[in-house]
C-alpha atoms as a PDB file:
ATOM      1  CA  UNK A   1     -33.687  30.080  28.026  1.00  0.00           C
ATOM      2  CA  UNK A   2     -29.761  30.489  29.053  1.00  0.00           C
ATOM      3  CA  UNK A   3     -27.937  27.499  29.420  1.00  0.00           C
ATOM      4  CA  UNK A   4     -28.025  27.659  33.304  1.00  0.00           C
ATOM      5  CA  UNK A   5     -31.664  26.138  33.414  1.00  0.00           C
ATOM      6  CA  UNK A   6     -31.313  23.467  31.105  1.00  0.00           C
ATOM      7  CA  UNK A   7     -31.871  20.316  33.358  1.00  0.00           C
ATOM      8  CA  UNK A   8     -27.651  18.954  34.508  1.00  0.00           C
ATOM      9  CA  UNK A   9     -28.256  16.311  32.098  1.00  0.00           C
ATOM     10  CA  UNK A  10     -28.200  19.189  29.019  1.00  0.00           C
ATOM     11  CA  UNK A  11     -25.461  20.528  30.300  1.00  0.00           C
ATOM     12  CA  UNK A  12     -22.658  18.181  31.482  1.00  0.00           C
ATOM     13  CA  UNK A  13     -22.259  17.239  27.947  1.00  0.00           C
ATOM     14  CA  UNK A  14     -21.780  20.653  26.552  1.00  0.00           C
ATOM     15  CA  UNK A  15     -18.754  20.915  28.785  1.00  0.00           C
ATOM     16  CA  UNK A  16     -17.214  17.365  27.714  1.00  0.00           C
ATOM     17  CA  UNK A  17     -17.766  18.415  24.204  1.00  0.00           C
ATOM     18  CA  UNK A  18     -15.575  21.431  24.734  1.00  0.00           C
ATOM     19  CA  UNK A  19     -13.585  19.407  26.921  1.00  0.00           C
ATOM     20  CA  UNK A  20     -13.202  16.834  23.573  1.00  0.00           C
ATOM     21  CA  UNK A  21     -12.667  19.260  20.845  1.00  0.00           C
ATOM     22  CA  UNK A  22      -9.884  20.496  23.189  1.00  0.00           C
ATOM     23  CA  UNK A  23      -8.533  17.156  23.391  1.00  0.00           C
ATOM     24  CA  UNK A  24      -8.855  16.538  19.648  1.00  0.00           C
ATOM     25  CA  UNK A  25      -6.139  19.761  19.225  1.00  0.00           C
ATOM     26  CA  UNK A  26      -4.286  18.210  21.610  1.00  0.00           C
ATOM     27  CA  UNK A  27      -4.127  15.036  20.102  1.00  0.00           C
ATOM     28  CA  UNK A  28      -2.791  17.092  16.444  1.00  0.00           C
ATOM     29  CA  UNK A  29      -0.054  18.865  18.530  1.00  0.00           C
ATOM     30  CA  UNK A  30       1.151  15.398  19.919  1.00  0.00           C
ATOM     31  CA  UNK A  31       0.864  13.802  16.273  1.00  0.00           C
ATOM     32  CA  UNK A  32       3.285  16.754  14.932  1.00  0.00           C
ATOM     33  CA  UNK A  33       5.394  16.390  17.610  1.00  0.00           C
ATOM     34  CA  UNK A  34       6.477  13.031  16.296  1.00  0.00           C
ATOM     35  CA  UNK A  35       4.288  11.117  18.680  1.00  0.00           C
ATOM     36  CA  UNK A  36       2.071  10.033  16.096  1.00  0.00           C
ATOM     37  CA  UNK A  37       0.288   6.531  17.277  1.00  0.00           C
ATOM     38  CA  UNK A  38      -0.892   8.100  20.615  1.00  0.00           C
ATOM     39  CA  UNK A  39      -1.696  11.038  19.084  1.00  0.00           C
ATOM     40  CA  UNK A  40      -4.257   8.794  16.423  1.00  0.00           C
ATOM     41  CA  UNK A  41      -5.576   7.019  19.470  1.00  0.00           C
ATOM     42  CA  UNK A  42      -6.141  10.064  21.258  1.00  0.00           C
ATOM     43  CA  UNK A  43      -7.686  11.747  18.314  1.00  0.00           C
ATOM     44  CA  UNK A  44      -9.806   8.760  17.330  1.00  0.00           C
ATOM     45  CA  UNK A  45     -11.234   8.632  20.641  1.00  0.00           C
ATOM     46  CA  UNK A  46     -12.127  12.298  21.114  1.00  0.00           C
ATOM     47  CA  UNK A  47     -13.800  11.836  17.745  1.00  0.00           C
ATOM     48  CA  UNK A  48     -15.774   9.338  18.663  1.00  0.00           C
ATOM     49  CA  UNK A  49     -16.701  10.636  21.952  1.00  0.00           C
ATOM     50  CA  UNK A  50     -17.862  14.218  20.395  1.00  0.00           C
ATOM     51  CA  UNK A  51     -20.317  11.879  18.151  1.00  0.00           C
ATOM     52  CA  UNK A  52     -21.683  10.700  21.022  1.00  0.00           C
ATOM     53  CA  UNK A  53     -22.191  13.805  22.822  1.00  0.00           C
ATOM     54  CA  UNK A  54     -23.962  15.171  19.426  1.00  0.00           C
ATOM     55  CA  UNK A  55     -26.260  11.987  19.332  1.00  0.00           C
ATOM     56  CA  UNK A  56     -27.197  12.398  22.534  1.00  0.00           C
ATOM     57  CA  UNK A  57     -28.198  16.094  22.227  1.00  0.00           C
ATOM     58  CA  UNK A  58     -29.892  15.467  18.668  1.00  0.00           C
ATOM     59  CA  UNK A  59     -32.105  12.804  20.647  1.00  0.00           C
ATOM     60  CA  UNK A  60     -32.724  15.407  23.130  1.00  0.00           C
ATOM     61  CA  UNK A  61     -34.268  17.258  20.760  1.00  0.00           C
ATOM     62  CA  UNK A  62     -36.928  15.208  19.525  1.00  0.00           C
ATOM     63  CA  UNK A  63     -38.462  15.044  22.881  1.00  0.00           C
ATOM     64  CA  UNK A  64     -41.391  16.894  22.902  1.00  0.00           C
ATOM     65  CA  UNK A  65     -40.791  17.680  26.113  1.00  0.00           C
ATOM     66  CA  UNK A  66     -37.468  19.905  25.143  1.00  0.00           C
ATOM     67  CA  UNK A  67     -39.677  22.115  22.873  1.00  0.00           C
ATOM     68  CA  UNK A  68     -38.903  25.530  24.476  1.00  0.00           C
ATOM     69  CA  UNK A  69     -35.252  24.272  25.161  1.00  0.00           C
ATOM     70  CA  UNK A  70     -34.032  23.249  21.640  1.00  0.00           C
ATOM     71  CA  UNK A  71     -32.323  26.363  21.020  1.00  0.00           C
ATOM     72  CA  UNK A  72     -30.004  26.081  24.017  1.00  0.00           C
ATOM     73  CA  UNK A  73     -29.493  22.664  23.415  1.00  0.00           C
ATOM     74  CA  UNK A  74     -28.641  23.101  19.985  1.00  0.00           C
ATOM     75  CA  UNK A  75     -26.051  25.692  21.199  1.00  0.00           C
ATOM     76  CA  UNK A  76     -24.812  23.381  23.944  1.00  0.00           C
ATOM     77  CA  UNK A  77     -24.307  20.724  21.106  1.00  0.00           C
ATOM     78  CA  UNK A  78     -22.263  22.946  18.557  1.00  0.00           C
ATOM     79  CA  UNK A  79     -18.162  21.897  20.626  1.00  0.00           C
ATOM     80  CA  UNK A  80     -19.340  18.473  19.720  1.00  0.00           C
ATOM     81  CA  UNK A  81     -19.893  19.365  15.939  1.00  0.00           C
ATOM     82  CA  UNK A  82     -16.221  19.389  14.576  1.00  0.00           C
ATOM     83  CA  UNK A  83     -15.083  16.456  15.620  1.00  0.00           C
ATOM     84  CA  UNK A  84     -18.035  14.122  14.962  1.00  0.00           C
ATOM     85  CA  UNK A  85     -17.433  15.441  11.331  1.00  0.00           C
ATOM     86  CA  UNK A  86     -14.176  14.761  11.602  1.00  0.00           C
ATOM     87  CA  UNK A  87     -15.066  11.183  12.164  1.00  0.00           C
ATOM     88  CA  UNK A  88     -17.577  10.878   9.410  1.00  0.00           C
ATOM     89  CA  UNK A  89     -15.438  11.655   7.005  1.00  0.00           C
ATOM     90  CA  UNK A  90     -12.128   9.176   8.160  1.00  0.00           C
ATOM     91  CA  UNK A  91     -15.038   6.561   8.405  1.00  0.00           C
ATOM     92  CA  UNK A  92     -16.152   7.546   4.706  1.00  0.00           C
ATOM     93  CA  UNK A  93     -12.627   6.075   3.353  1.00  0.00           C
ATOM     94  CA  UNK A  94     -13.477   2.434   5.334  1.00  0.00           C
ATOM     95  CA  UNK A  95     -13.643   1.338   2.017  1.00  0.00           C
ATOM     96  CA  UNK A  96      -9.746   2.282   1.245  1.00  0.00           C
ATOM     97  CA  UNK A  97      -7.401  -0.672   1.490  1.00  0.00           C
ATOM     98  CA  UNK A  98      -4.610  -0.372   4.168  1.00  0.00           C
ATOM     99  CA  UNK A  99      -1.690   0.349   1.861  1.00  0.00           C
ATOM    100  CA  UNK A 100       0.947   3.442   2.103  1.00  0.00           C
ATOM    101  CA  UNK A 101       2.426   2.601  -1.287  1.00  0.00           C
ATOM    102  CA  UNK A 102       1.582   4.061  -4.507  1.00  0.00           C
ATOM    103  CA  UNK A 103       2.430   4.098  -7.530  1.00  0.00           C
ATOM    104  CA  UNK A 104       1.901   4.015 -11.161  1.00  0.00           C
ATOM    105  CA  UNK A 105       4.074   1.645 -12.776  1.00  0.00           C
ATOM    106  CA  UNK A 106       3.472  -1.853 -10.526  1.00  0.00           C
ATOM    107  CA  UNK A 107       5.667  -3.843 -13.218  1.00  0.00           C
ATOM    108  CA  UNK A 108       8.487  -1.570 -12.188  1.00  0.00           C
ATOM    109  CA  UNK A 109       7.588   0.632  -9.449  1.00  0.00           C
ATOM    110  CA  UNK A 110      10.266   4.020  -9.280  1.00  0.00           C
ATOM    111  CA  UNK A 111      12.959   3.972  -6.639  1.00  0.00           C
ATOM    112  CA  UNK A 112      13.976   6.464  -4.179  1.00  0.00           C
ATOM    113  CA  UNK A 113      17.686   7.443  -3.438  1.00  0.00           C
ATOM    114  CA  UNK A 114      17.186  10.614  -1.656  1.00  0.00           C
ATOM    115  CA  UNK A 115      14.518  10.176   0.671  1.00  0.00           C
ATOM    116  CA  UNK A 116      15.850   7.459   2.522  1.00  0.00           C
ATOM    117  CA  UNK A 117      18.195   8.797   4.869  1.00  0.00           C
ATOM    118  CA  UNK A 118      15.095  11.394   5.733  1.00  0.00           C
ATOM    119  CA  UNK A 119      12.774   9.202   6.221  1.00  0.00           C
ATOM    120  CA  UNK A 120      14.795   7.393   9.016  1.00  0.00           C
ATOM    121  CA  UNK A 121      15.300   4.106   9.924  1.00  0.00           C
ATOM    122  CA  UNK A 122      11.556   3.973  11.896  1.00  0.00           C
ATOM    123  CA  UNK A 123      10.084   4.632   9.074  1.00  0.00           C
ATOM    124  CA  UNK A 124       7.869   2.336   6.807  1.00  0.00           C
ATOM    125  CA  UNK A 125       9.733  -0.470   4.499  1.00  0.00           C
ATOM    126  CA  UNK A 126       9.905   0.889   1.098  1.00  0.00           C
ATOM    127  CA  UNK A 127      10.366  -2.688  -0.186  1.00  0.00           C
ATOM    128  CA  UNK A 128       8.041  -3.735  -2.998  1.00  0.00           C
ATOM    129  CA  UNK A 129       5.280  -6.101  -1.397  1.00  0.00           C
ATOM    130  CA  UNK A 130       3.258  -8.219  -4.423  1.00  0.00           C
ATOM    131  CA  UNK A 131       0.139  -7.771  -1.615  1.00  0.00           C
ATOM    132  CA  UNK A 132       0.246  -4.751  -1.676  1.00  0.00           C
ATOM    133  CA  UNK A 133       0.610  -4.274  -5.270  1.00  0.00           C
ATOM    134  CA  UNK A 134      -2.633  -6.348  -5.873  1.00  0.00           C
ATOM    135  CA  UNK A 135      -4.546  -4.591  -3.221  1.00  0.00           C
ATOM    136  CA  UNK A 136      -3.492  -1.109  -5.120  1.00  0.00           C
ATOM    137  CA  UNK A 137      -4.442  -2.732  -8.346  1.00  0.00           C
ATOM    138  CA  UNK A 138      -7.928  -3.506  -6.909  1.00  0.00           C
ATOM    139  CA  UNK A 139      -8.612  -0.363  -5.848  1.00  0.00           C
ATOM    140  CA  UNK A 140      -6.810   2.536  -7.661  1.00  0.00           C
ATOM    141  CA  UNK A 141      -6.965   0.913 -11.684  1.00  0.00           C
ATOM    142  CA  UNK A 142      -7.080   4.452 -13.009  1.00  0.00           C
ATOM    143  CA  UNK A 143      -3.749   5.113 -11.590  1.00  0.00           C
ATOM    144  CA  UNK A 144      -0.872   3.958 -14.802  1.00  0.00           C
ATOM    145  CA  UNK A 145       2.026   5.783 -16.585  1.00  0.00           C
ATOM    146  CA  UNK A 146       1.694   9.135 -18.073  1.00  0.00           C
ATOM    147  CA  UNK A 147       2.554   9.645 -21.809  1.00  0.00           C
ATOM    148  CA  UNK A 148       3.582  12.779 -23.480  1.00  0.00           C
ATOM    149  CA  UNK A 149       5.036  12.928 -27.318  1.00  0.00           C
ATOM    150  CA  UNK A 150       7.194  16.209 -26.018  1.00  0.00           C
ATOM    151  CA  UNK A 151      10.682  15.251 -25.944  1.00  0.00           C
ATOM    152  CA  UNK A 152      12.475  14.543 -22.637  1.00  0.00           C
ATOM    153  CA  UNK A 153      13.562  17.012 -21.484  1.00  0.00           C
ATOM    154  CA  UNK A 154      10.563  19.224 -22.490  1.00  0.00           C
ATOM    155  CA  UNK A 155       8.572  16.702 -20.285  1.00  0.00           C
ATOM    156  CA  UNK A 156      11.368  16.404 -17.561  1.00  0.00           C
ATOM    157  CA  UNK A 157      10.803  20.253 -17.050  1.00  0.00           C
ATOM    158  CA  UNK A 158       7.145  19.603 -17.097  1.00  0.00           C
ATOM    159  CA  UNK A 159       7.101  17.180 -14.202  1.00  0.00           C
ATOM    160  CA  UNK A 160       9.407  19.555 -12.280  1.00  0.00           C
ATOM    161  CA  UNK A 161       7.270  22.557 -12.727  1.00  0.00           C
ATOM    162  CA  UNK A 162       4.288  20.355 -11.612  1.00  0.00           C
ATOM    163  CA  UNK A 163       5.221  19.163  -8.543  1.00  0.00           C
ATOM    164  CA  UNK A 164       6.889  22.112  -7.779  1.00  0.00           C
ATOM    165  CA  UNK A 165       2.971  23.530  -8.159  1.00  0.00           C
ATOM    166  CA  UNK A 166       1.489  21.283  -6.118  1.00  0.00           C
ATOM    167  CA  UNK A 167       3.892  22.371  -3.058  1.00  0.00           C
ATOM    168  CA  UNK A 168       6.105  19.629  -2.755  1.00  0.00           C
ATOM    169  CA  UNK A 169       9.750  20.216  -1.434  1.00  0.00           C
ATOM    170  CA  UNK A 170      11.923  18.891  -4.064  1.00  0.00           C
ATOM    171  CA  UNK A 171      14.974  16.792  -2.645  1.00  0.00           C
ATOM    172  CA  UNK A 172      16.436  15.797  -5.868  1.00  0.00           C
ATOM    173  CA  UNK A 173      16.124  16.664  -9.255  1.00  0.00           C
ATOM    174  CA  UNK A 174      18.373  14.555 -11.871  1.00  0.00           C
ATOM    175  CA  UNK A 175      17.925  15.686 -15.426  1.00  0.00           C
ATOM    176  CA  UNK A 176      20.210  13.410 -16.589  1.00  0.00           C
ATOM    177  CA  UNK A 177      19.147  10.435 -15.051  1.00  0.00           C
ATOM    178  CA  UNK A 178      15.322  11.166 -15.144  1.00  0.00           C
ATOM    179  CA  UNK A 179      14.616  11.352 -11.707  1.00  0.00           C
ATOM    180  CA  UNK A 180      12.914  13.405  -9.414  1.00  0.00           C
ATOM    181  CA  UNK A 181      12.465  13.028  -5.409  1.00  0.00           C
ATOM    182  CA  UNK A 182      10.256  15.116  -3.395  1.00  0.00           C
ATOM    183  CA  UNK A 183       8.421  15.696   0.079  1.00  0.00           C
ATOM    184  CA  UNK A 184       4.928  16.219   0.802  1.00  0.00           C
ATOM    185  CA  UNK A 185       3.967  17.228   4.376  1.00  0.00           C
ATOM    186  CA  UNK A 186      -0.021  16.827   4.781  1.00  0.00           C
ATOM    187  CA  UNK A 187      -1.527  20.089   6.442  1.00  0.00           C
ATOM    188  CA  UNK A 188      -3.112  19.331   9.861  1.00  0.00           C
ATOM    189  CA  UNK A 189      -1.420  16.133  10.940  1.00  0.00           C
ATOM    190  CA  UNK A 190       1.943  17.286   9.197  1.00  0.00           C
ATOM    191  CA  UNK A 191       2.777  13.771   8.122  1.00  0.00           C
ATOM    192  CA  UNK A 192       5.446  13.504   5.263  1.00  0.00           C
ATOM    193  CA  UNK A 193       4.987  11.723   2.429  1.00  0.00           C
ATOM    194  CA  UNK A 194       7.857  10.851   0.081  1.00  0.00           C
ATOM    195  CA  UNK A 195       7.605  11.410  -3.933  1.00  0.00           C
ATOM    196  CA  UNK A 196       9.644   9.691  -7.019  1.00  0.00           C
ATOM    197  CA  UNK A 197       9.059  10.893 -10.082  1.00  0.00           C
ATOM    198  CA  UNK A 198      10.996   8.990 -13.155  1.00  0.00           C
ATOM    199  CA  UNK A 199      10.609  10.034 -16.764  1.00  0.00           C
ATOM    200  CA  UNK A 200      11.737   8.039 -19.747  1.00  0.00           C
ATOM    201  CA  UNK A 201      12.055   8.914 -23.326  1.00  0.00           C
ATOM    202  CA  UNK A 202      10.827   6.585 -26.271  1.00  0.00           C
ATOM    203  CA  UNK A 203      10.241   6.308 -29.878  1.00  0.00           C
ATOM    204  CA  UNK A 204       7.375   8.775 -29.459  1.00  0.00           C
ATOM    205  CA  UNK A 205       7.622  10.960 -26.786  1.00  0.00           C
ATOM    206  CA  UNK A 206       8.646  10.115 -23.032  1.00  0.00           C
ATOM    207  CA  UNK A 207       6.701   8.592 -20.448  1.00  0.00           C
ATOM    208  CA  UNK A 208       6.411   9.861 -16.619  1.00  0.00           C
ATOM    209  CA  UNK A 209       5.919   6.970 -13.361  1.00  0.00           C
ATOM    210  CA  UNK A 210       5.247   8.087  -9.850  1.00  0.00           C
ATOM    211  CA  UNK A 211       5.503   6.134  -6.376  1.00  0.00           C
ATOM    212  CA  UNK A 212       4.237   7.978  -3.516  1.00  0.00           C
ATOM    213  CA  UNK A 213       4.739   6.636  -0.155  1.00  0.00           C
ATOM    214  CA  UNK A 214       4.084   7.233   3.715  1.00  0.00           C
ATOM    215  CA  UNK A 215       6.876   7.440   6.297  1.00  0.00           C
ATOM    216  CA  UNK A 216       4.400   6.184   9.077  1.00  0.00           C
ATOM    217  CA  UNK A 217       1.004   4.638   9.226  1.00  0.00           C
ATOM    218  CA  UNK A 218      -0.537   1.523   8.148  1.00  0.00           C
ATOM    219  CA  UNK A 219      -3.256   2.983   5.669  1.00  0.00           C
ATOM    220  CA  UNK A 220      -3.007   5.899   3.922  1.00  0.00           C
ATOM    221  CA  UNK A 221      -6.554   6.744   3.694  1.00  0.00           C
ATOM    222  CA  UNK A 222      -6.113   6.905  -0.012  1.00  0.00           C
ATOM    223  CA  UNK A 223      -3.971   9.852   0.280  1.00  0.00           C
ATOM    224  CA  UNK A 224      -0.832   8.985  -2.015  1.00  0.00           C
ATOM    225  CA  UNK A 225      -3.597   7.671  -5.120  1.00  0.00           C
ATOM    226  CA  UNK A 226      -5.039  11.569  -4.355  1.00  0.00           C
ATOM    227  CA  UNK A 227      -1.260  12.743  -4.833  1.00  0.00           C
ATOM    228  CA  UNK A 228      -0.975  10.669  -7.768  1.00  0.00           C
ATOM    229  CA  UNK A 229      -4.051  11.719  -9.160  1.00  0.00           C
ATOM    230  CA  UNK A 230      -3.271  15.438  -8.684  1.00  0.00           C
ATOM    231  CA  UNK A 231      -0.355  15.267 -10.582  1.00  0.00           C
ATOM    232  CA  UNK A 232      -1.855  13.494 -13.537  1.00  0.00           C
ATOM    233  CA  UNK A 233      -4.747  15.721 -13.858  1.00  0.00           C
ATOM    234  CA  UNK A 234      -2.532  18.617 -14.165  1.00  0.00           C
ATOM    235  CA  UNK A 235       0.263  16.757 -16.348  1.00  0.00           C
ATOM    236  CA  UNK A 236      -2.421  15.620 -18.589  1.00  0.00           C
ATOM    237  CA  UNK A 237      -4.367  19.390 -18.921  1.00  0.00           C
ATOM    238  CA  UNK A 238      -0.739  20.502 -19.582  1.00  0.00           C
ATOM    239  CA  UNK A 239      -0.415  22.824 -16.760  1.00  0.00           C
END
């Protein structure tokens, strides 16, 4: 059955969905572009209304009636696929507080020096909120300071190498004052993220605190404590 015959009520939708996932690359383009709240709103909304489209077919389907017509309507249903998974999956980190802040040292979180002027002066305060720092220590109690016994420098180069790995554009790197400063841009919305990384020598080694932080956005979707963790995992493998 081709998709001319399906009843207008099968097939209206199927053109809104591609009409939707259009909009959804829209709304990406307008989010890089620097326009980045209408962009979410757009994007959200295109989401959501491809979900709908999908429900609506997916009921379709059950009706015995539709038995001989289930293929086409599946087809018809597949623009609408994308983004309703897109929208699972931003709805699967509800549970994420709305922080932008990360880091692993709360006591004495790392400062940035280089990153400021780039980040602009639009850009989220990087001043040290006690709220915030509970909500982080609520949710992401895994994340603390990284120990090595190498000496520092050894473990300077380490932390260099590593976030050099992990694709980050490095803005700064102080060897002598045990700091590092880089940029993280996130791969579909192109959102930047700024990096500090300090290390410390001790009596037995040297120790190695992150802060990772948004430029824009009110939650992070748990993005920087991802960043965080990345870093660890490979810091503490000793790649």
């Amino acid at each position: 059955m081709n998709a001319g015959s399906l009843p207008a009520l099968l097939r209206w939708p199927g053109y809104l969905a591609w009409a939707f996932l259009t909009l959804i690359a829209l709304a990406v383009l307008t989010v890089r572009a620097g326009q980045w709240q209408q962009g979410l709103l757009l994007y959200a909304l295109a989401c959501l209304a491809s979900l709908l489209v999908l429900v609506w077919y997916a009921a379709a389907v059950l009706l015995p009636r539709n038995g001989s017509r289930r293929g086409a309507i599946a087809l018809r249903a597949l623009p609408a696929l994308p983004g309703a998974l897109l929208l699972v999956s931003a709805m699967a980190t509800r549970d994420v507080p709305p922080i932008h802040d990360i880091t692993t040292d709360l006591e004495d979180p790392p400062r940035f020096e280089a990153v400021i002027e780039a980040r602009g002066p639009k850009a989220n305060s990087l001043a040290i909120d006690p709220e915030v720092q509970a909500q982080q220590a609520a949710a992401y109690p895994e994340l603390a300071t990284l120990y090595s016994s190498a000496p520092y420098g050894e473990t300077f180069d380490r932390a260099e190498a590593i976030a050099r790995a992990l694709g980050w554009e490095l803005l700064r790197s102080d060897r002598n004052a045990g700091f590092i400063e880089a940029v993280d841009t996130t791969a579909i919305m192109a959102f930047k993220d700024d990096i500090v990384i300090r290390v410390r020598s001790g009596e037995n080694g040297s120790s190695v605190d992150l802060r990772s932080a948004s430029r824009v956005g009110v939650s992070d979707l748990g993005a920087n404590a991802a960043r965080l963790r990345a870093f660890a995992e490979r810091f503490q493998a000793g790649t």
